[in-house]
Protein backbone atom coordinates (compact mmCIF):
# COMPACT_ATOMS: atom_id res chain seq x y z
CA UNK A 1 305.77 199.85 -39.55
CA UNK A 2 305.78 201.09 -36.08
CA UNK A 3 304.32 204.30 -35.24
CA UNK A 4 306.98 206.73 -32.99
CA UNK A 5 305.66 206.86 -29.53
CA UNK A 6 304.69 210.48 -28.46
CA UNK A 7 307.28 212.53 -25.85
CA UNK A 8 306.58 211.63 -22.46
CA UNK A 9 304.92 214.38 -20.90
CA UNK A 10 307.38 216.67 -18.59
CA UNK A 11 307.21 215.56 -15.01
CA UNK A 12 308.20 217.41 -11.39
CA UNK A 13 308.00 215.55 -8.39
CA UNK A 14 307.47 218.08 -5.52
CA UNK A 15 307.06 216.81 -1.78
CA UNK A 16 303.52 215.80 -1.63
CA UNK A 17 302.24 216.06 -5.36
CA UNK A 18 303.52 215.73 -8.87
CA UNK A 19 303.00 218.05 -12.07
CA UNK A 20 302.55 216.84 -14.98
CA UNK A 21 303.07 219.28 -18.07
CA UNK A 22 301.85 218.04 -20.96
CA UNK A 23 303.93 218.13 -24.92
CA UNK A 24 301.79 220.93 -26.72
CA UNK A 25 301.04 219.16 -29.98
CA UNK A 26 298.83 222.24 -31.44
CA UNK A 27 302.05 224.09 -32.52
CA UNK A 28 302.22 220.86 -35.80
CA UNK A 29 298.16 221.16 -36.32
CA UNK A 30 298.17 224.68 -37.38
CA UNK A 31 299.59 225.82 -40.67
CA UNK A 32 300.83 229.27 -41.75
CA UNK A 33 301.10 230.97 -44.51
CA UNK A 34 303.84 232.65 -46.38
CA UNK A 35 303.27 236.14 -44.78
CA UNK A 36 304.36 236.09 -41.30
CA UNK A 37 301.61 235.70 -38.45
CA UNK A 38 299.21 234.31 -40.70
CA UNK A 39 297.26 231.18 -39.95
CA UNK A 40 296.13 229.57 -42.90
CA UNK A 41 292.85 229.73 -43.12
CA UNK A 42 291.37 226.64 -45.36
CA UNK A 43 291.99 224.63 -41.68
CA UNK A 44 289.42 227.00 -40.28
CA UNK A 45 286.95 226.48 -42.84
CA UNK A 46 287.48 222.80 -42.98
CA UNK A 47 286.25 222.46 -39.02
CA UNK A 48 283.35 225.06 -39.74
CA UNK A 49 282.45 222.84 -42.40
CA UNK A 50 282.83 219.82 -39.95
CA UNK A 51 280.42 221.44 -37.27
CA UNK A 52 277.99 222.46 -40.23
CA UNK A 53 277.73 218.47 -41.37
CA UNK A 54 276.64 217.97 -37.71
CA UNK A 55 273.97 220.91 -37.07
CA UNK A 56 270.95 218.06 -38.09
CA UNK A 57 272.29 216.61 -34.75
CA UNK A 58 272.38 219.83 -32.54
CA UNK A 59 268.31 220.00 -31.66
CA UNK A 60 268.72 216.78 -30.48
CA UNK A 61 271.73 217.34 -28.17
CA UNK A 62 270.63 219.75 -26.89
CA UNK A 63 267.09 217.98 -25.75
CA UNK A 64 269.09 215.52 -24.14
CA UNK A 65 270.99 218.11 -22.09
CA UNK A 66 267.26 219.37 -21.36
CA UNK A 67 266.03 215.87 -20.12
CA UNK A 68 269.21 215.79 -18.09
CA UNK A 69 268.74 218.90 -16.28
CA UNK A 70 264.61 218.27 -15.92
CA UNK A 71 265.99 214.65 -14.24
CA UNK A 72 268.57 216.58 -11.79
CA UNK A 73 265.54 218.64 -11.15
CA UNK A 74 263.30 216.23 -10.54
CA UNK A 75 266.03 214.55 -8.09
CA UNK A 76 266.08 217.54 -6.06
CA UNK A 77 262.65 218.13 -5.74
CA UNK A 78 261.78 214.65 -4.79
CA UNK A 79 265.57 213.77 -2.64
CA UNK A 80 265.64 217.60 -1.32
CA UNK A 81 269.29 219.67 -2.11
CA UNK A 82 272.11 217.71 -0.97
CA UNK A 83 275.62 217.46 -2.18
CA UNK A 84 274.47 214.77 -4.86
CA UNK A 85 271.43 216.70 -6.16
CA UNK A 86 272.95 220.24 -6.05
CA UNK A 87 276.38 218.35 -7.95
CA UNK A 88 273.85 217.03 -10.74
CA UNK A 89 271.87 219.89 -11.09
CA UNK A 90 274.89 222.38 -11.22
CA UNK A 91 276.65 219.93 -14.00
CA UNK A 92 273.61 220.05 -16.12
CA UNK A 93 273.09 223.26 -15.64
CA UNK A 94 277.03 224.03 -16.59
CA UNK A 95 276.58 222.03 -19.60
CA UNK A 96 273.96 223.53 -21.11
CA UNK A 97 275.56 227.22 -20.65
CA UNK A 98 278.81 225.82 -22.42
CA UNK A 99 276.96 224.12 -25.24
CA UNK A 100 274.04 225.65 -26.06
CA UNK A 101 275.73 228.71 -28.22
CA UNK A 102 277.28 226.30 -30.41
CA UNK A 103 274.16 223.71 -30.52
CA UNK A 104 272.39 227.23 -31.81
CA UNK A 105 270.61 228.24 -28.70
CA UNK A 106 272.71 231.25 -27.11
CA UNK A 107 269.53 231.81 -24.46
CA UNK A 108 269.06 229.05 -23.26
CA UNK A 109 272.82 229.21 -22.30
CA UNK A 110 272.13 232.31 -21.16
CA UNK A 111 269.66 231.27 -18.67
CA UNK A 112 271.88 228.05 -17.52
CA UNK A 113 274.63 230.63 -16.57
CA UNK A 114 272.60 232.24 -14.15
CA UNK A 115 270.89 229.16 -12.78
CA UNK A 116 274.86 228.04 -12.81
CA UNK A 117 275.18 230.62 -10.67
CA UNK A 118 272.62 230.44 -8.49
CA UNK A 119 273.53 227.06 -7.24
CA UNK A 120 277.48 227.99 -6.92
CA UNK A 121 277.16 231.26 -4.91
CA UNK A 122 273.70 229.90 -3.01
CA UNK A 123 274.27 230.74 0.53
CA UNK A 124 274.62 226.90 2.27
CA UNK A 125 272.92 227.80 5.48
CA UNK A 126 269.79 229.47 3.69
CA UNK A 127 266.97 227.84 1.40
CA UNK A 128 267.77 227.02 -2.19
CA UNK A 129 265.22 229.04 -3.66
CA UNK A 130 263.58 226.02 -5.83
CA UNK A 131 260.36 228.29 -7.61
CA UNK A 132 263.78 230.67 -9.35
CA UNK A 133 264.82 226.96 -10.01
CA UNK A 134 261.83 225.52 -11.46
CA UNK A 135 261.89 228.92 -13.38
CA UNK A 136 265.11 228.73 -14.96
CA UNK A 137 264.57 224.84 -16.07
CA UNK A 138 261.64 225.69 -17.45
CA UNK A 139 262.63 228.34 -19.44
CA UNK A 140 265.93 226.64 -20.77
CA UNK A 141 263.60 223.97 -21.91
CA UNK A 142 260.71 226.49 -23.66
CA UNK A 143 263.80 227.96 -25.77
CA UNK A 144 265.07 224.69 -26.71
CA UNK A 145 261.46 223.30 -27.29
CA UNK A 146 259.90 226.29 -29.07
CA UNK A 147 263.67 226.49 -31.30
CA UNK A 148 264.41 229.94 -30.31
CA UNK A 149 267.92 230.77 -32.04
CA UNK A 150 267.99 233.96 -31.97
CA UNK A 151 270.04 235.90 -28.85
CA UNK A 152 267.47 238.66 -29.01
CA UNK A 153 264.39 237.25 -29.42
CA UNK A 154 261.74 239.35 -27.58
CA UNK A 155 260.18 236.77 -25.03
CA UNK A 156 263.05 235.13 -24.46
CA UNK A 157 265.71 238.10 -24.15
CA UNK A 158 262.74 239.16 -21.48
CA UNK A 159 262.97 236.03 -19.78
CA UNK A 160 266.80 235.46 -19.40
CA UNK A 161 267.17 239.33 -18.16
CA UNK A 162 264.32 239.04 -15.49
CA UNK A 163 265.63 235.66 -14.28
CA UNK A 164 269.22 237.03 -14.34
CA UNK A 165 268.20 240.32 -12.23
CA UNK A 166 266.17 237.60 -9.84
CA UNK A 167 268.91 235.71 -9.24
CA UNK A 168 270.97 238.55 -8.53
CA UNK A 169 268.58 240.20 -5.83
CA UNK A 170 268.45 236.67 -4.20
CA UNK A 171 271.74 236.33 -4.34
CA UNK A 172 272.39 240.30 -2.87
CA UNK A 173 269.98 239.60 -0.10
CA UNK A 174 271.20 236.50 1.06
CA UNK A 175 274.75 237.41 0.78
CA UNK A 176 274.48 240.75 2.52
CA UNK A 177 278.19 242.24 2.44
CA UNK A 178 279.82 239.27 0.91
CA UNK A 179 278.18 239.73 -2.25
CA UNK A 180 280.28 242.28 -3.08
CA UNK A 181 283.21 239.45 -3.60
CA UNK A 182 280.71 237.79 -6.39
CA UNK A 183 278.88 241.51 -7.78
CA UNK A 184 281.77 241.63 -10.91
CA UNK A 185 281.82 238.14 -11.81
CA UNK A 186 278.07 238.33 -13.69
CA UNK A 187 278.69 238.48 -17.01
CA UNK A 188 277.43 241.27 -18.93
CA UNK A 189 274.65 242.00 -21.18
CA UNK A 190 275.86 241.46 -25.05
CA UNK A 191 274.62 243.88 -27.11
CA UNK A 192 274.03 242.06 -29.89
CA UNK A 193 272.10 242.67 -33.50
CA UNK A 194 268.18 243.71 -33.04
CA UNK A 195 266.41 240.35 -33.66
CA UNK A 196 264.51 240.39 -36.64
């Protein structure tokens, strides 16, 4: 029996590009229930039950992210910052901040965000500031290394704040007036349960 072939996705030719809007197949994945509005549920608990099979796995995704980002490190330190090294460090970097809360380590994503943006607001004409760099890549990997889970951990919370306000003040010094443009794009503090 052959399958049906999926819609071909929408496409407008326009004078120098195309767009390309793709059939949104979500709408047939999720189920409702009788009362109106509501999303049956059981599909929810079926993928947290998914994710749960796989949390064995997490500590050791998220070490390889770690020896990723200690490589693109490495690279820079030894090749100096260039558009290859900065691109690799950045990536790992940007990984790390969007994995690490659901691999269990909310700091250490924490702590990629603002080394994340460190490297993407850095100032091109001014000097990377590589010891705040070696700082944040070590500390990502001490909170991944030492298992710290919890977003509020003492030492750690301490860390990713005092790294955070560092990058800032570099970031406010080098910048001068144009920081301004960037000063409402850190993300704030979560105030999250005391860590016990």
């Amino acid at each position: 029996m052959n399958k049906p072939k999926p819609p071909q996705p929408e496409q407008k030719q326009m004078q120098d590009h195309s767009v390309i809007t793709p059939q949104n197949t979500l709408k047939g994945v999720v189920r409702r229930t009788a009362e109106p509005g509501e999303i049956d549920m059981s599909v929810v608990e079926r993928a947290e039950a998914a994710l749960a099979s796989l949390k064995g796995e997490f500590s050791g995704w998220m070490n390889t992210e770690c020896e990723r980002l200690e490589s693109a490190r490495k690279a820079m330190h030894q090749n100096g910052y260039n558009a290859a090294t900065l691109e690799l460090l950045f990536r790992s970097s940007h990984d790390i901040k969007g994995d690490a809360a659901t691999l269990g380590y909310p700091l250490a994503g924490t702590i990629a965000g603002s080394l994340g943006r460190l490297i993407y607001h850095w100032p091109k004409g001014s000097q990377l500031p590589m010891q705040l760099v070696d700082r944040a890549v070590e500390a990502i990997r001490a909170v991944v290394r030492e298992n710290v889970r919890h977003p509020q951990e003492p030492t750690g919370a301490e860390v990713a704040e005092k790294l955070a306000i560092l990058v800032e003040q570099y970031l406010a010094r080098e910048l001068k007036d144009a920081y301004a443009e960037i000063a409402g794009d850190a993300a704030p503090a979560l105030r999250l349960p005391e860590y016990k």
